[in-house]
Protein backbone atom coordinates (compact mmCIF):
# COMPACT_ATOMS: atom_id res chain seq x y z
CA UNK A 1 -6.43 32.75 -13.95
CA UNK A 2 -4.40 31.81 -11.32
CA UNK A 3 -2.56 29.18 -13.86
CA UNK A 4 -1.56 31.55 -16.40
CA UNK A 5 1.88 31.45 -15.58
CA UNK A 6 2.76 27.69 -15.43
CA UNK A 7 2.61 25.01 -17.97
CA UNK A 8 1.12 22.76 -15.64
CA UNK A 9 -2.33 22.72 -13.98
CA UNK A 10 -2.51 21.71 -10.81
CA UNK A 11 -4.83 18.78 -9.76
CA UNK A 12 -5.67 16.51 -6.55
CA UNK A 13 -6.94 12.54 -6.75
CA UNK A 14 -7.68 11.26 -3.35
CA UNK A 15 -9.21 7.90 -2.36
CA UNK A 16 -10.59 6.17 0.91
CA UNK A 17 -10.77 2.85 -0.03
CA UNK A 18 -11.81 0.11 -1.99
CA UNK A 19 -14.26 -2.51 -0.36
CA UNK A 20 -16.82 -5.57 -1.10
CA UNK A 21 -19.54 -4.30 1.84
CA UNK A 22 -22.39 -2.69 1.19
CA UNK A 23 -22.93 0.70 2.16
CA UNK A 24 -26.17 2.28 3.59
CA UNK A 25 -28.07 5.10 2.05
CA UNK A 26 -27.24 7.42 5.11
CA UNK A 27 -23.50 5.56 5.09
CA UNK A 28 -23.16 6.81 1.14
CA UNK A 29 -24.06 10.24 2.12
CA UNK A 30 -21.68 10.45 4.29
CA UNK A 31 -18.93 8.82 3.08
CA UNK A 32 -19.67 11.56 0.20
CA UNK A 33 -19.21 14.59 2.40
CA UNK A 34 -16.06 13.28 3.79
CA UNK A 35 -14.34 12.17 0.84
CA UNK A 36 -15.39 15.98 -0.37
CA UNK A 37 -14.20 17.48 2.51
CA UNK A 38 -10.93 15.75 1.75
CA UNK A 39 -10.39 16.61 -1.42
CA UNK A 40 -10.85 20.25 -0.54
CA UNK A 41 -8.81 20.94 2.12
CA UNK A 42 -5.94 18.86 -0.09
CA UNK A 43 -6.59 21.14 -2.76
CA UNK A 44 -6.24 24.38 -0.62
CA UNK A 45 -2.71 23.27 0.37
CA UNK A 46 -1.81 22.39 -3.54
CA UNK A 47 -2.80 25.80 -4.25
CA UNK A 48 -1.59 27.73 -1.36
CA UNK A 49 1.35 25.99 -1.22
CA UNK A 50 2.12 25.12 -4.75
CA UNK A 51 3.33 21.61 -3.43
CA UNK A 52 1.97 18.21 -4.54
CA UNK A 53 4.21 16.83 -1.56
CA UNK A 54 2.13 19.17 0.61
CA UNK A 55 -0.95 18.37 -0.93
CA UNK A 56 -0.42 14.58 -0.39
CA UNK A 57 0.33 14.69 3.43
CA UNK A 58 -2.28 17.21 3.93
CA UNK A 59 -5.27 14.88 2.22
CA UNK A 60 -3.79 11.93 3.62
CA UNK A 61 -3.79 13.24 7.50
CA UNK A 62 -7.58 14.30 7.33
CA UNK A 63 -8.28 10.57 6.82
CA UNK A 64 -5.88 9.69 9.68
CA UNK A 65 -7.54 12.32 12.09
CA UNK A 66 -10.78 10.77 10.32
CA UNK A 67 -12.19 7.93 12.22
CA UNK A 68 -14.18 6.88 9.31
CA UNK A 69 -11.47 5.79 7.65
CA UNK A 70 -9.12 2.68 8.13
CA UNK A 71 -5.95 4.97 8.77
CA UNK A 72 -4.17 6.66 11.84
CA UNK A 73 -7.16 6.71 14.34
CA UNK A 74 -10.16 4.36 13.29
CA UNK A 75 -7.32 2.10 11.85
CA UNK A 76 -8.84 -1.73 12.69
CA UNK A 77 -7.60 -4.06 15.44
CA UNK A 78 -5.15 -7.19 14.82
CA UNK A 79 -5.34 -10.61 16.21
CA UNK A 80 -4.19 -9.35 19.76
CA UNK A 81 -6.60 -5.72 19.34
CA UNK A 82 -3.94 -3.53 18.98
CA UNK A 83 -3.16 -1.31 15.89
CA UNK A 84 -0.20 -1.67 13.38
CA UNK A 85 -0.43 1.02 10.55
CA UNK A 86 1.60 1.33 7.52
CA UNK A 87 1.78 4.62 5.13
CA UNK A 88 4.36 5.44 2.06
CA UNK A 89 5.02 9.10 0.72
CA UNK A 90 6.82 9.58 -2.39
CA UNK A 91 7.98 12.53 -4.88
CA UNK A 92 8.78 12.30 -8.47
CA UNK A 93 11.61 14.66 -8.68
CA UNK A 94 14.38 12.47 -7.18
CA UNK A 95 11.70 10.17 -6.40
CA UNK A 96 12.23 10.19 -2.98
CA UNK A 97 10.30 7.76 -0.53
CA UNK A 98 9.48 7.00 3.06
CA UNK A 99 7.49 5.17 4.78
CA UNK A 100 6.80 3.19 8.21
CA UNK A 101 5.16 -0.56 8.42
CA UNK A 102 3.68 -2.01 11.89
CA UNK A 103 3.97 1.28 13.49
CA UNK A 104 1.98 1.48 16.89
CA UNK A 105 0.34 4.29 18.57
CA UNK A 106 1.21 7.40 15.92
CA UNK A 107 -2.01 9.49 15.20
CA UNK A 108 -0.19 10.10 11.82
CA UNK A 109 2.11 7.74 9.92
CA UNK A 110 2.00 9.77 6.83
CA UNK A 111 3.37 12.53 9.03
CA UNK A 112 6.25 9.88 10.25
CA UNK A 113 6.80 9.04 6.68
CA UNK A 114 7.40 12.21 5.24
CA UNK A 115 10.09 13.22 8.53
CA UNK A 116 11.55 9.50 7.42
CA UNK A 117 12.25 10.77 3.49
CA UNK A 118 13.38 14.15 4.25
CA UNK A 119 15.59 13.65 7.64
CA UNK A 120 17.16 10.01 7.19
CA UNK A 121 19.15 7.74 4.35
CA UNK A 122 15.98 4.89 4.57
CA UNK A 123 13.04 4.60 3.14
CA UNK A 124 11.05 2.46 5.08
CA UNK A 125 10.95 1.60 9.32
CA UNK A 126 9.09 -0.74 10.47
CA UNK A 127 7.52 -2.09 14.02
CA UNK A 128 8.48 -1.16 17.32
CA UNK A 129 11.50 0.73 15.97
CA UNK A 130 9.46 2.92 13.98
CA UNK A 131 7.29 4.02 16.82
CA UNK A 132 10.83 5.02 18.81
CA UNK A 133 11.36 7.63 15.64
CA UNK A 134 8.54 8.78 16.09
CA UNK A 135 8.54 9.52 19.45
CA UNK A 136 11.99 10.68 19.45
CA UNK A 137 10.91 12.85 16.66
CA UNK A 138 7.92 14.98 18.57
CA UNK A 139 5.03 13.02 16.89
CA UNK A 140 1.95 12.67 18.82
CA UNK A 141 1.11 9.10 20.16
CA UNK A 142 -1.75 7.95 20.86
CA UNK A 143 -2.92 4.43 23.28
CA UNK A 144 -4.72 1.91 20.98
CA UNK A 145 -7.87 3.17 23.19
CA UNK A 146 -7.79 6.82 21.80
CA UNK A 147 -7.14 5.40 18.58
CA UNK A 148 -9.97 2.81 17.98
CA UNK A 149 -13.91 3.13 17.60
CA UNK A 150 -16.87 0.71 18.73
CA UNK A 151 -17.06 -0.83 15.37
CA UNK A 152 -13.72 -1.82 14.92
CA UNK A 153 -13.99 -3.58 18.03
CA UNK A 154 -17.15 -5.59 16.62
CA UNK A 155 -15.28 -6.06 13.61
CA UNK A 156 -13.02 -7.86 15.32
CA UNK A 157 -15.25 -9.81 17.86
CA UNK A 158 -17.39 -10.96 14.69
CA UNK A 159 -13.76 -11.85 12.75
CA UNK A 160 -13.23 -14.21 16.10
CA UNK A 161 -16.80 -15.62 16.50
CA UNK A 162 -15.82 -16.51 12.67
CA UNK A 163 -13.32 -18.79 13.42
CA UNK A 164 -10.45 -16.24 12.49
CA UNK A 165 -13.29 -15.42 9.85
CA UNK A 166 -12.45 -14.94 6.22
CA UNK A 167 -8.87 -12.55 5.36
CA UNK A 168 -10.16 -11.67 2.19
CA UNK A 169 -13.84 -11.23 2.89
CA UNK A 170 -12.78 -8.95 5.62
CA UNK A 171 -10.34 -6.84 3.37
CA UNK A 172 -12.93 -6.39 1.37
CA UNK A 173 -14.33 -3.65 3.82
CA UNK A 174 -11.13 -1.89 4.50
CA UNK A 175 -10.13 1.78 3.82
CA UNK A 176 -7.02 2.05 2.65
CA UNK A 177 -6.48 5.54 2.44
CA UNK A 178 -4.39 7.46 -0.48
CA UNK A 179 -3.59 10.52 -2.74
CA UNK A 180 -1.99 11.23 -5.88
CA UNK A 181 -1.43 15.47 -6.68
CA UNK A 182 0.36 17.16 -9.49
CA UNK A 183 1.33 20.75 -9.14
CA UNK A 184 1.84 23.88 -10.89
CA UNK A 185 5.38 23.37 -11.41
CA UNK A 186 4.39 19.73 -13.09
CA UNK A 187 5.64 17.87 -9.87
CA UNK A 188 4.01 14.65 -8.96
CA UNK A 189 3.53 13.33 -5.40
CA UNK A 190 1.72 9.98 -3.84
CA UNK A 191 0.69 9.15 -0.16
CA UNK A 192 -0.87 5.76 0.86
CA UNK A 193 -2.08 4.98 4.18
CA UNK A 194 -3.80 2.21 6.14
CA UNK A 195 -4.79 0.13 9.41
CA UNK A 196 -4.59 -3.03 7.41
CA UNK A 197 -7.02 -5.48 8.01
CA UNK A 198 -8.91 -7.09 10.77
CA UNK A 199 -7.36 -9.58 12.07
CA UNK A 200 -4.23 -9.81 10.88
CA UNK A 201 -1.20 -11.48 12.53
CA UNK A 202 0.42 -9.32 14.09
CA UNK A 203 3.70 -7.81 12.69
CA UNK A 204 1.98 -8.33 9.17
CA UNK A 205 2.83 -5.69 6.49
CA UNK A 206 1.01 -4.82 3.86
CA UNK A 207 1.20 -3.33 0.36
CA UNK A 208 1.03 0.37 1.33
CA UNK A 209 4.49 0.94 2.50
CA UNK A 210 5.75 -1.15 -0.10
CA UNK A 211 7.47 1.14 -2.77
CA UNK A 212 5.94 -0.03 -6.27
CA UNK A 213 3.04 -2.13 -4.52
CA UNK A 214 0.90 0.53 -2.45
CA UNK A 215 2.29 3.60 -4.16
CA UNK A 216 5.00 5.17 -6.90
CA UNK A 217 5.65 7.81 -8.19
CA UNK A 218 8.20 9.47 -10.68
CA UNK A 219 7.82 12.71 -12.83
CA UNK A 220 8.89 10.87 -16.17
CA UNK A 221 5.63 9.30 -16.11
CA UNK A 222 3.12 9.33 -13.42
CA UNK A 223 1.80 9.17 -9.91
CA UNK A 224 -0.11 5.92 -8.33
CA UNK A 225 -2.19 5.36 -4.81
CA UNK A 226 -3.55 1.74 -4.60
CA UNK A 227 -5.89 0.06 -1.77
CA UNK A 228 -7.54 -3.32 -1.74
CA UNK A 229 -5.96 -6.53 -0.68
CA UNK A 230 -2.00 -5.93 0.40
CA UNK A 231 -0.71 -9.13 -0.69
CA UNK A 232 -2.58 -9.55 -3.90
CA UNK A 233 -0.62 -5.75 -4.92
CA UNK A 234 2.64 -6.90 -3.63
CA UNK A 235 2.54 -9.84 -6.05
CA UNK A 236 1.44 -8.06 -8.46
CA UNK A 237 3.43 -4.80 -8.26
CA UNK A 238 0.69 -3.08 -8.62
CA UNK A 239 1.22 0.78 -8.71
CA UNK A 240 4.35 0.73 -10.39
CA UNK A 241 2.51 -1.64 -12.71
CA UNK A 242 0.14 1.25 -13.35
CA UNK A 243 3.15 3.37 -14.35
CA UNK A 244 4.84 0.69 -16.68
CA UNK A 245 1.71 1.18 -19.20
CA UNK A 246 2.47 4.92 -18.75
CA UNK A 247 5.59 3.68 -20.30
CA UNK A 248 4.15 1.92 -22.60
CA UNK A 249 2.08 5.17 -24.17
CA UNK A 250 -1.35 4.62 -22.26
CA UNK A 251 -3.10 7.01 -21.26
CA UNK A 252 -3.98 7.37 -17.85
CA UNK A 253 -7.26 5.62 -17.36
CA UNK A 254 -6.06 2.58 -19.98
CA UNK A 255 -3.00 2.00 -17.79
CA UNK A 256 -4.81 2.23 -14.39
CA UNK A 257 -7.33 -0.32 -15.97
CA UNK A 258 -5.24 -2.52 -17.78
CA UNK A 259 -2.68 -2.99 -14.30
CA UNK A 260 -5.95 -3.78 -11.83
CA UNK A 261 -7.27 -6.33 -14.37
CA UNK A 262 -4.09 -7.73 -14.75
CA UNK A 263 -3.92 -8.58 -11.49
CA UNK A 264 -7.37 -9.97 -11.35
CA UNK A 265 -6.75 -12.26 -14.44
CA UNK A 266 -3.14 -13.31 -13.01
CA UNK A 267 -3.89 -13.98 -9.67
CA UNK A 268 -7.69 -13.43 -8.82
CA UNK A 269 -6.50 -10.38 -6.82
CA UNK A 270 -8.91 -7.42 -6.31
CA UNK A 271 -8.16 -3.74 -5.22
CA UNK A 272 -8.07 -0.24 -6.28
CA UNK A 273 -5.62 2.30 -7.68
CA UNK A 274 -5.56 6.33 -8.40
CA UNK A 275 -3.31 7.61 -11.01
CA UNK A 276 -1.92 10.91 -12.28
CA UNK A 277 -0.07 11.26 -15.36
CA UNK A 278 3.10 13.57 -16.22
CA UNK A 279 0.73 14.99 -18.61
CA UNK A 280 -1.68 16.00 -16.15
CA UNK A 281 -4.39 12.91 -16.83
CA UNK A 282 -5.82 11.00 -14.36
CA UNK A 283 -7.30 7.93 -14.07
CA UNK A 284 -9.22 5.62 -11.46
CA UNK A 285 -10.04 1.68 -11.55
CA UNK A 286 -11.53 -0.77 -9.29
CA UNK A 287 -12.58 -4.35 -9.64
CA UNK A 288 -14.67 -4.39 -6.38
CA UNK A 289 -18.05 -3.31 -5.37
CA UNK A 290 -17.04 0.46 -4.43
CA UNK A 291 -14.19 2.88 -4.38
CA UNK A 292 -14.22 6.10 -2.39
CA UNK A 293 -12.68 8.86 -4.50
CA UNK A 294 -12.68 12.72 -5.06
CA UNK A 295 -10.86 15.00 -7.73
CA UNK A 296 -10.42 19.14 -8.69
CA UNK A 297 -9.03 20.28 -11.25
CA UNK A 298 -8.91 23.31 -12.76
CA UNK A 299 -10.71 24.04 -9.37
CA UNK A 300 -13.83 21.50 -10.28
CA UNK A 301 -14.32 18.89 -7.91
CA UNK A 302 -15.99 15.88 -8.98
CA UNK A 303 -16.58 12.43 -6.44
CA UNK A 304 -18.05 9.25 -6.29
CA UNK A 305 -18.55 6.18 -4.68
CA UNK A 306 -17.39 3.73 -7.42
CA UNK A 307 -14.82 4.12 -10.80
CA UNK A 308 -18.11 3.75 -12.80
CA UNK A 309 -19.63 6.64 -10.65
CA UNK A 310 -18.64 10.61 -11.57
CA UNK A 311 -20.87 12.99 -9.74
CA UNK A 312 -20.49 16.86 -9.97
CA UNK A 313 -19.11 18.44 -6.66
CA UNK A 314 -19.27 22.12 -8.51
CA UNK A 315 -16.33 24.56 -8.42
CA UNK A 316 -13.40 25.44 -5.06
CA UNK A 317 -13.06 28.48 -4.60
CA UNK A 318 -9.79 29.16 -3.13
CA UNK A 319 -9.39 32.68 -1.26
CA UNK A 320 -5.48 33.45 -1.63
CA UNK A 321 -5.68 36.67 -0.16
């Protein structure tokens, strides 16, 4: 047992999304076998490395490289059709943050985010600013072009023939991605990322970078990853929400719960959030039609396509040799 050692046992939570469409039977499948995918090759790093920082970036950059998912390339297409992306990372140790809102033209803003935490006194940059650390900083760049897929430009066209279509309809479909990780040494990590949504002004940020709304985390108590509709979880405070009933003595799944019905009662707000606890429990809620999500622990993976949904990915093996 390769956990015999530490008091902790490590685990991975990852998510790609929260959403009102409706999926297809061949779009279920593989939304599945992506979110699985994920999960794995987060899981690898957690173990390898024995870092829930690691593990974090790691999950949250196969989404970005992913263009399935509404993050780094495949993000979706403002008002103008260009991309703006936020991401946060955070660690619970000195509960250090970065992040990077309206960036432009990074294939990986968790990547940015992380180099933003680690190299500089800030914890969040924002627009065309951000891009210029990034570049300056060796990240790869990408045009809008490279970046975006055929239905994100029908997304848009249809959110135009619309009228400027519906904000919150549209947000409905979008990916958010995220992860939450504990490791073996009972450090806790989150990671949120995101394109936004459709049709957004542009220069409009959203939730994810937001410290407290699109993710928190702190050792004390717990780790949070939220997606849904940005402004309904910077009202609400959503994440660090999450960890105020971890506070309060919930357990993980009561707090997660309790924090995304809040915000539905309060404010008629809908979304998605991932949780670890310090003691190792974890937790998923959503109040919309699906939620893309994959766990292992105790190198089991389990998946599903909705908080209501657990299906049995069988056991990781993880060669260390």
């Amino acid at each position: 047992n390769i956990y015999r050692m530490s008091q902790f046992q490590p685990i991975l939570l990852v998510h790609g999304g929260a959403g009102a469409l409706t999926m297809s039977h061949q779009d279920q499948v593989l939304r599945k076998e992506k979110i699985q995918q994920v999960v794995r090759r987060g899981y690898e790093v957690l173990i390898r490395n024995k870092s829930a920082l690691d593990a974090v970036e790691a999950a949250v950059v196969a989404m970005e490289d992913d263009f399935d998912f509404n993050a780094g390339c495949g993000s979706v297409l403002n008002d103008d059709g260009h991309i703006e992306m936020d991401a946060l990372i955070m660690e619970g140790d000195k509960m250090a943050a970065g992040g990077v809102g309206a960036i432009s033209n990074v294939k990986n803003p968790i990547k940015v985010s992380r180099h933003i935490m680690e190299n500089t006194h800030h914890c969040l940059l924002v627009g065309d600013n951000a891009t210029k650390y990034a570049i300056k900083n060796g990240f790869q760049t990408m045009t809008t072009e490279e970046m975006t897929c055929d239905k994100r430009v029908e997304h848009l066209k249809k959110f135009h023939a619309n009228i400027k279509g519906d904000l919150a309809e549209e947000a409905g479909g979008h990916d958010t991605v995220g992860a939450v990780a504990m490791d073996e040494n009972g450090n806790l990590a989150a990671a949120t990322s995101t394109g936004g949504l459709t049709g957004k002004i542009p220069g409009r940020v959203g939730d994810s970078p937001v410290i407290g709304a699109g993710g928190f985390c702190d050792n004390k108590y717990g780790a949070v990853s939220t997606t849904g509709h940005g402004e309904d979880m910077m009202k609400t405070n959503l994440a660090r929400h999450v960890v105020f009933y971890l506070e309060q003595g919930f357990g993980a799944q009561e707090a997660v719960e309790s924090a995304v019905r809040y915000m539905e009662e309060r404010i008629e707000g809908y979304g998605a959030a991932i949780v670890i606890s310090a003691k190792g429990e974890s937790g998923l809620y959503t109040n919309t039609k699906n939620l893309t999500w994959a766990s292992i622990k105790d190198n089991h993976l389990h998946y599903g396509l909705h908080s209501n949904e657990t299906c049995d990915g069988g056991t990781v093996e993880i060669n260390l040799a």
